[in-house]
C-alpha atoms as a PDB file:
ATOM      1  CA  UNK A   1      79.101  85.808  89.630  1.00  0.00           C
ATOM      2  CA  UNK A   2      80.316  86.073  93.312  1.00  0.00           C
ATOM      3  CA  UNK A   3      82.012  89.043  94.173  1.00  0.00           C
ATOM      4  CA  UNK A   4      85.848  87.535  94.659  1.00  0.00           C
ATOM      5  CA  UNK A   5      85.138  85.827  91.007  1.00  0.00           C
ATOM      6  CA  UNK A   6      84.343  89.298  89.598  1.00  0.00           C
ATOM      7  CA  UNK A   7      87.064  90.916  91.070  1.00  0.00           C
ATOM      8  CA  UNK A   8      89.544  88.101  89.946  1.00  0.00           C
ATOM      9  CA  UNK A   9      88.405  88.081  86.094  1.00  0.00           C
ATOM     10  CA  UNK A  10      88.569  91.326  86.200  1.00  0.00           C
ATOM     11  CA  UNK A  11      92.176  91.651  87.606  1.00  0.00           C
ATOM     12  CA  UNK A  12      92.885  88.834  84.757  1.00  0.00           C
ATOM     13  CA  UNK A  13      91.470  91.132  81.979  1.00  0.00           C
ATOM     14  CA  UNK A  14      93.472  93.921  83.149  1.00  0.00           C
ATOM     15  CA  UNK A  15      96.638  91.860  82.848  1.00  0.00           C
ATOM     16  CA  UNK A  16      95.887  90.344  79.321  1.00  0.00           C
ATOM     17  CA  UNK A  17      95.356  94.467  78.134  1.00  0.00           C
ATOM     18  CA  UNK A  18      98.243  95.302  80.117  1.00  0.00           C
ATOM     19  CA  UNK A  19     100.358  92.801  77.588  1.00  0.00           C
ATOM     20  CA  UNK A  20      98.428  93.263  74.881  1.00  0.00           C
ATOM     21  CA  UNK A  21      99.075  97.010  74.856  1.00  0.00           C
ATOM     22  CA  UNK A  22     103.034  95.927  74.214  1.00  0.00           C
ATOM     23  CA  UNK A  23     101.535  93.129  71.501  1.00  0.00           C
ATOM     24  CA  UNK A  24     102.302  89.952  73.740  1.00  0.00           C
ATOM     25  CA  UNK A  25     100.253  87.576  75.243  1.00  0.00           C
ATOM     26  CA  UNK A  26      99.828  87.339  79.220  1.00  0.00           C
ATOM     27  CA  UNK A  27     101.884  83.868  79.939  1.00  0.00           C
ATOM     28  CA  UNK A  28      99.755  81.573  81.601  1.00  0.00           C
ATOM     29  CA  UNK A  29     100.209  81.769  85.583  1.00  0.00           C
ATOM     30  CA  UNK A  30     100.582  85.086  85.304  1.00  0.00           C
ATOM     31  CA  UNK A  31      98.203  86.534  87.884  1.00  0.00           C
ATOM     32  CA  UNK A  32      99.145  83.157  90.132  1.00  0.00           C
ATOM     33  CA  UNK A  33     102.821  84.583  90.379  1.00  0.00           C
ATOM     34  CA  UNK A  34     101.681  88.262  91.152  1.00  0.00           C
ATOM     35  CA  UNK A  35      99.522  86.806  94.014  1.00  0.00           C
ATOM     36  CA  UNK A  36     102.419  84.911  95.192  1.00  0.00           C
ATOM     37  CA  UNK A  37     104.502  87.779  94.886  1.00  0.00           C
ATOM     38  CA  UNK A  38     101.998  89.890  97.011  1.00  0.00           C
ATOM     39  CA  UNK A  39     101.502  87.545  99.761  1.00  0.00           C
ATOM     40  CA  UNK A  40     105.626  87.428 100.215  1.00  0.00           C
ATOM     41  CA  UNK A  41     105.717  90.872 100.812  1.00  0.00           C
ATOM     42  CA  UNK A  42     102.821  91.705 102.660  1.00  0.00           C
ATOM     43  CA  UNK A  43     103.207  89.423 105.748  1.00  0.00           C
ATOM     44  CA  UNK A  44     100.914  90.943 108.424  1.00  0.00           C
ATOM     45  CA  UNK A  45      97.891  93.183 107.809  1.00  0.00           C
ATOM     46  CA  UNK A  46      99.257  96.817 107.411  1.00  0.00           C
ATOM     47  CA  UNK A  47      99.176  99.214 110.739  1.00  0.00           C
ATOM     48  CA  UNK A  48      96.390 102.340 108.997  1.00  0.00           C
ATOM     49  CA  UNK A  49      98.935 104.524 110.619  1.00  0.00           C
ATOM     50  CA  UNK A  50     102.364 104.149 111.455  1.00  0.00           C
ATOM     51  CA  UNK A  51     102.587 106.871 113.647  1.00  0.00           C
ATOM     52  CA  UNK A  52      99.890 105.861 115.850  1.00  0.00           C
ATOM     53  CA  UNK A  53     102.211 103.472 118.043  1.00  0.00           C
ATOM     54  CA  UNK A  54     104.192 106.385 119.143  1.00  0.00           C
ATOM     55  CA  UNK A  55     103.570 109.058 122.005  1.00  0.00           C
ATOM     56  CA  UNK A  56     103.160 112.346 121.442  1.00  0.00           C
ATOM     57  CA  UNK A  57     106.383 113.551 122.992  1.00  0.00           C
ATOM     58  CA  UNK A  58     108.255 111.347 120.400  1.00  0.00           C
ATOM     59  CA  UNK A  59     105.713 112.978 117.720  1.00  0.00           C
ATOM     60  CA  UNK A  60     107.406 116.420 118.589  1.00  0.00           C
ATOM     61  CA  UNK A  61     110.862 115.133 118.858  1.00  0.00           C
ATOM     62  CA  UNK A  62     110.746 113.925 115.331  1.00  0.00           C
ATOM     63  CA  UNK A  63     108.759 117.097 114.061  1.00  0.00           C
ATOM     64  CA  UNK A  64     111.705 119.157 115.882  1.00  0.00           C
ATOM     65  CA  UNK A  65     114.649 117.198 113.821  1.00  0.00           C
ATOM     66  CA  UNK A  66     112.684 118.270 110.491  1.00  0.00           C
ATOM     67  CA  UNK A  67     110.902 114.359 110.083  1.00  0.00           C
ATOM     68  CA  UNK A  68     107.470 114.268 108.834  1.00  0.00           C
ATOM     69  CA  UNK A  69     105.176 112.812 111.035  1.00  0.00           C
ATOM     70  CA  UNK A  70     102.230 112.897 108.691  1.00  0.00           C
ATOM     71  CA  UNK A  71     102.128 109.703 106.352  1.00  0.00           C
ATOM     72  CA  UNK A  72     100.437 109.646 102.599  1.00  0.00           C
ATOM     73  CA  UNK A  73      97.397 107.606 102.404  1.00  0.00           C
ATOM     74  CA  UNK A  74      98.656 105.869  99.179  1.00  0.00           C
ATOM     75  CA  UNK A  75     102.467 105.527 100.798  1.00  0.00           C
ATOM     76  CA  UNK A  76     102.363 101.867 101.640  1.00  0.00           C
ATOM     77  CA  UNK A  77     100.561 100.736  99.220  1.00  0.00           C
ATOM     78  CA  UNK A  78     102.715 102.871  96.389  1.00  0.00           C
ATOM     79  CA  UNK A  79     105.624 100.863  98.293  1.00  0.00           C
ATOM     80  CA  UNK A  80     104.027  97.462  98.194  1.00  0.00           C
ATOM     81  CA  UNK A  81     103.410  97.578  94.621  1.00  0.00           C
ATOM     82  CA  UNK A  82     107.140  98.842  93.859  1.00  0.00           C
ATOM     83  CA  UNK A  83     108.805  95.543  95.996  1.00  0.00           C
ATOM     84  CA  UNK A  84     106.124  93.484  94.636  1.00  0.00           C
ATOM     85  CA  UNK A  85     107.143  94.292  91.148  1.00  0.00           C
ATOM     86  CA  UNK A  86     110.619  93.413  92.076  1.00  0.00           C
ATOM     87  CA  UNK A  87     109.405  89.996  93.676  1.00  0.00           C
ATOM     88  CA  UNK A  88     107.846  89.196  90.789  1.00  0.00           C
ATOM     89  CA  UNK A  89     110.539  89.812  88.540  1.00  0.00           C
ATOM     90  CA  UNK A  90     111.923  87.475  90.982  1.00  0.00           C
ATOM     91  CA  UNK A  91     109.698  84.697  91.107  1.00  0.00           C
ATOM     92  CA  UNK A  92     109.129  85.090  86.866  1.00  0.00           C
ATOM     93  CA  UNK A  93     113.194  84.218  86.657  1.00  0.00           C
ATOM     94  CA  UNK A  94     112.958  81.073  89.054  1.00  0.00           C
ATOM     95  CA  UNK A  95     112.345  77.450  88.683  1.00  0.00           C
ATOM     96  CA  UNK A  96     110.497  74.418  90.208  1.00  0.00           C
ATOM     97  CA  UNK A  97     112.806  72.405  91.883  1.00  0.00           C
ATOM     98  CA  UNK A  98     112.582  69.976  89.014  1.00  0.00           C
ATOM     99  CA  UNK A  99     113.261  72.252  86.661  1.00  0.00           C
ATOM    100  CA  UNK A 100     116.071  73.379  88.710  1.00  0.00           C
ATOM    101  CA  UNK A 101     117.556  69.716  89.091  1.00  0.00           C
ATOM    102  CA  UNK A 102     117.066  69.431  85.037  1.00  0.00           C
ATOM    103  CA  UNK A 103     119.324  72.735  84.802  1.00  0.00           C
ATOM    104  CA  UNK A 104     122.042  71.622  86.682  1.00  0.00           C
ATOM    105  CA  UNK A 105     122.021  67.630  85.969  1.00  0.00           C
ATOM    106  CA  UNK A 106     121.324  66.413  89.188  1.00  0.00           C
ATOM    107  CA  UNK A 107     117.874  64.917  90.873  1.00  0.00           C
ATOM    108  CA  UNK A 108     115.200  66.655  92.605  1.00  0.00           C
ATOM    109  CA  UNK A 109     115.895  64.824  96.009  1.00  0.00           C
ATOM    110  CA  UNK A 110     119.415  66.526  95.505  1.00  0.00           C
ATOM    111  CA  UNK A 111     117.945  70.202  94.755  1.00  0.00           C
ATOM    112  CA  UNK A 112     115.773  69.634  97.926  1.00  0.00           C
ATOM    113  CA  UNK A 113     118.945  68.696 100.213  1.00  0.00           C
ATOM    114  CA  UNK A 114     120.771  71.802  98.983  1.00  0.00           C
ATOM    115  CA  UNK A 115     117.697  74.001  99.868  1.00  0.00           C
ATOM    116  CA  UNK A 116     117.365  72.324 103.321  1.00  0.00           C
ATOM    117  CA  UNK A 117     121.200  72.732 103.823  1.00  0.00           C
ATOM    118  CA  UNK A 118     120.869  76.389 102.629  1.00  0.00           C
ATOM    119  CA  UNK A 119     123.217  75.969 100.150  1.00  0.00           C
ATOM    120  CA  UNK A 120     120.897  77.229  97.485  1.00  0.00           C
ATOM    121  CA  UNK A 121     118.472  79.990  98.388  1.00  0.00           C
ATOM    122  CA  UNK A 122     114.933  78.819  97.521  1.00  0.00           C
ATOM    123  CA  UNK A 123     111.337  80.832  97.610  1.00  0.00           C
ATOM    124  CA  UNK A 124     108.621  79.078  99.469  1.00  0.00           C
ATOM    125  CA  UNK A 125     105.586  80.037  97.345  1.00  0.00           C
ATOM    126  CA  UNK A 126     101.709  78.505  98.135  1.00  0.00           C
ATOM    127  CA  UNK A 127     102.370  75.805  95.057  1.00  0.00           C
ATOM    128  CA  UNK A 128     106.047  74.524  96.378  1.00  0.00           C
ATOM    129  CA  UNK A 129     109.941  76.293  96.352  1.00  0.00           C
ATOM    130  CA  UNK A 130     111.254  78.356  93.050  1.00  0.00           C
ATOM    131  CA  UNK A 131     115.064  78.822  92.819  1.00  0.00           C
ATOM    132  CA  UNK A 132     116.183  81.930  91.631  1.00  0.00           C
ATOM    133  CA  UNK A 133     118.441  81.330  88.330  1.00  0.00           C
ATOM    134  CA  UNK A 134     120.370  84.308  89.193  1.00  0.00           C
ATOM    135  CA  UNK A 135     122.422  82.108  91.522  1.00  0.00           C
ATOM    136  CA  UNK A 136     123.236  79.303  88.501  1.00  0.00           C
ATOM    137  CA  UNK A 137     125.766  79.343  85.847  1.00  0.00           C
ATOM    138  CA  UNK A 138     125.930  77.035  83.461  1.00  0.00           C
ATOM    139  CA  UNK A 139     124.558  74.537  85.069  1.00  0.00           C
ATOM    140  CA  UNK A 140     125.280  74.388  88.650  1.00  0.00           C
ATOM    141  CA  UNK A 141     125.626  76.791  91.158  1.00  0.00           C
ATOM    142  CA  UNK A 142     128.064  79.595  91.438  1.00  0.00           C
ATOM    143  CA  UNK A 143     131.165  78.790  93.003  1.00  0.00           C
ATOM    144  CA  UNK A 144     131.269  79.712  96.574  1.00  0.00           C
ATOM    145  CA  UNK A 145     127.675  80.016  96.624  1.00  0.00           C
ATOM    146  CA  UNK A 146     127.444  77.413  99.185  1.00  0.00           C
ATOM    147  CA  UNK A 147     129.400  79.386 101.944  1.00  0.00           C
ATOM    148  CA  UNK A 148     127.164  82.585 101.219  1.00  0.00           C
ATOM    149  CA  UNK A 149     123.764  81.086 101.484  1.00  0.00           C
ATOM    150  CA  UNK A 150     124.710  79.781 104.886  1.00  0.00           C
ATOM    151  CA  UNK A 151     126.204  83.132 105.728  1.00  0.00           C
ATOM    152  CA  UNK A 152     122.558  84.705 105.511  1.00  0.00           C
ATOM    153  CA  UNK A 153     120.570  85.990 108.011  1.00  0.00           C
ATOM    154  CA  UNK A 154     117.491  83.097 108.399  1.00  0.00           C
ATOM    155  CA  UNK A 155     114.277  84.780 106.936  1.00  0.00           C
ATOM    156  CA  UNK A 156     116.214  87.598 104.604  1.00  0.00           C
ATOM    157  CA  UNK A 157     113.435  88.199 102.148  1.00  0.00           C
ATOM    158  CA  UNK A 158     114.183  87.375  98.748  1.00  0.00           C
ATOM    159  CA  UNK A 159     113.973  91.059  97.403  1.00  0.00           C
ATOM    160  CA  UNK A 160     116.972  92.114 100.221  1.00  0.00           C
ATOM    161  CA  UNK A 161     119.002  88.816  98.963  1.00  0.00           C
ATOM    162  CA  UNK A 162     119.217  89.985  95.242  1.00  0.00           C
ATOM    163  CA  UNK A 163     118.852  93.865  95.732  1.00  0.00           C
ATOM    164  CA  UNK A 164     122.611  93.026  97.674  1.00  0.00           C
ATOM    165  CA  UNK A 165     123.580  90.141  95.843  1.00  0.00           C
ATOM    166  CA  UNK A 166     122.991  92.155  92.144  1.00  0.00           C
ATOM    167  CA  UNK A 167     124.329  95.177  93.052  1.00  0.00           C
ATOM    168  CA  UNK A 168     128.098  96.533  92.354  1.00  0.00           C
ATOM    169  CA  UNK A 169     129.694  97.419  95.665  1.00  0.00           C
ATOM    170  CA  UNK A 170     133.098  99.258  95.908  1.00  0.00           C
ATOM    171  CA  UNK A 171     134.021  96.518  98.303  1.00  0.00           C
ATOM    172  CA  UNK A 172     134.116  94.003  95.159  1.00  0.00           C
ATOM    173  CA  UNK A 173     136.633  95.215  92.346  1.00  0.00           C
ATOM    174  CA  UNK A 174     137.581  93.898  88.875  1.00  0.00           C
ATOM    175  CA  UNK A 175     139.803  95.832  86.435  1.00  0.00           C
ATOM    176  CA  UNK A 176     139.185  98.539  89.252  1.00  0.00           C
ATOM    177  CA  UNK A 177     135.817  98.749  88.582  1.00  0.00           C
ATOM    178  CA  UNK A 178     132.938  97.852  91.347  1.00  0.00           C
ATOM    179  CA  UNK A 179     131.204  94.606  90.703  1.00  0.00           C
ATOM    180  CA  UNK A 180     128.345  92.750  92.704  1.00  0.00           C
ATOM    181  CA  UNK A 181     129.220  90.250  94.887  1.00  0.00           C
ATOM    182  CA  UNK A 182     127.336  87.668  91.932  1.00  0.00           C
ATOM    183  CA  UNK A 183     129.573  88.960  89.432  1.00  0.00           C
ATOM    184  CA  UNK A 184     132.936  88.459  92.049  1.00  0.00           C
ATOM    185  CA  UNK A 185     131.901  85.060  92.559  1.00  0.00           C
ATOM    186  CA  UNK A 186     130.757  83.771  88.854  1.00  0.00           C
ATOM    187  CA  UNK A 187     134.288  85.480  88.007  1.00  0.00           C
ATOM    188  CA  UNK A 188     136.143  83.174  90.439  1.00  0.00           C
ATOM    189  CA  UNK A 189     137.013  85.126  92.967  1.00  0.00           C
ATOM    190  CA  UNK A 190     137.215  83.782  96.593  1.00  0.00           C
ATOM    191  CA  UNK A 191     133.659  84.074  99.049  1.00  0.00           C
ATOM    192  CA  UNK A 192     135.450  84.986 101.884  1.00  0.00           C
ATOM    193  CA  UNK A 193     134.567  88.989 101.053  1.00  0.00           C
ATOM    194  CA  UNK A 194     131.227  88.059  99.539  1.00  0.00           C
ATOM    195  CA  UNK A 195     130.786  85.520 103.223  1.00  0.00           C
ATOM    196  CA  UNK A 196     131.585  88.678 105.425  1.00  0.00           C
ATOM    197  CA  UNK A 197     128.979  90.737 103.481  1.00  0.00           C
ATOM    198  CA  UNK A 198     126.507  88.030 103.493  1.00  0.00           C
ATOM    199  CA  UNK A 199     126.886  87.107 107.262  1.00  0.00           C
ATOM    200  CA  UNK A 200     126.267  91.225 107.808  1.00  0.00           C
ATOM    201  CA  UNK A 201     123.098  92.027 106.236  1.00  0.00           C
END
């Protein structure tokens, strides 16, 4: 067995025990959507060490404000695994834009047009887009959502759009309590805060 099949049966194996040790079953596509995941968050080759590109005089000056200078083997790739968890979670909660145009009633030509006018925000994966459900309610998308997809910066990876978009703020308030800008839209209140927000990140 080549080498890259080996590695790839075993990484399969590992996910079937890692389900089976909470008695499911691995869903089909399972290791397809990590992969995905990974290759959305790891964009260019990773630099061995950060700290390389700078000179030694701004080495001091960072030692002297109390910064650590000296970066843990394991760091980036602890960090890649913890925002390619959240990608996946991601990814697992998103459809194909047919299933997408089945959810909301409408055609997949119409799904694509919304994605090119960035009025829904899509993942571009190796096998075609995935629309995150987070941005549907019953069956179409939230109100106002329109105006916020435009608002965001071009290229804002997915993770950044619903680590924001998920998240109370204090900015957002219902019955005085913070809500995220998802839940101040999908409640009917207007986008112009959630627009500002959007058009800052």
């Amino acid at each position: 067995m080549p080498r890259t099949s080996a590695a790839a049966a075993a990484a399969a194996a590992a996910i079937d025990d890692a389900f089976a040790s909470v008695g499911l079953r691995a869903p089909r596509g399972f290791g397809s959507l990590l992969r995905d995941a990974l290759r959305l968050v790891v964009a260019e080759p990773p630099v061995g060490d950060p700290t390389s590109e700078l000179t030694e005089t701004e080495l001091v000056e960072l030692r002297a404000a109390g910064l650590r200078t000296v970066v843990p083997a394991d760091a980036y790739t602890r960090a890649v695994s913890r925002t390619t968890a959240r990608m996946a979670a991601i990814l697992a909660d998103a459809g194909t834009v047919e299933e997408t145009a089945k959810a909301m009633g409408v055609s997949g030509a119409r799904v694509r047009q919304l994605l090119a006018d960035r009025a829904l925000f899509g993942v571009r994966t190796a096998d075609g887009w995935l629309v995150p459900r987070f941005q549907l309610q019953s069956g179409s998308s939230l109100p106002g959502l329109r105006s916020v997809v435009a608002a965001l910066p071009v290229g804002l990876h997915p993770v950044a759009f619903h680590t924001w978009f998920t998240t109370p703020t204090g900015a957002l308030r219902l019955d005085d309590a913070p809500v995220s800008p998802r839940d101040w839209l999908a409640s009917g209140g207007p986008s112009d805060p959630v627009v500002a927000q959007a058009a800052a990140l």
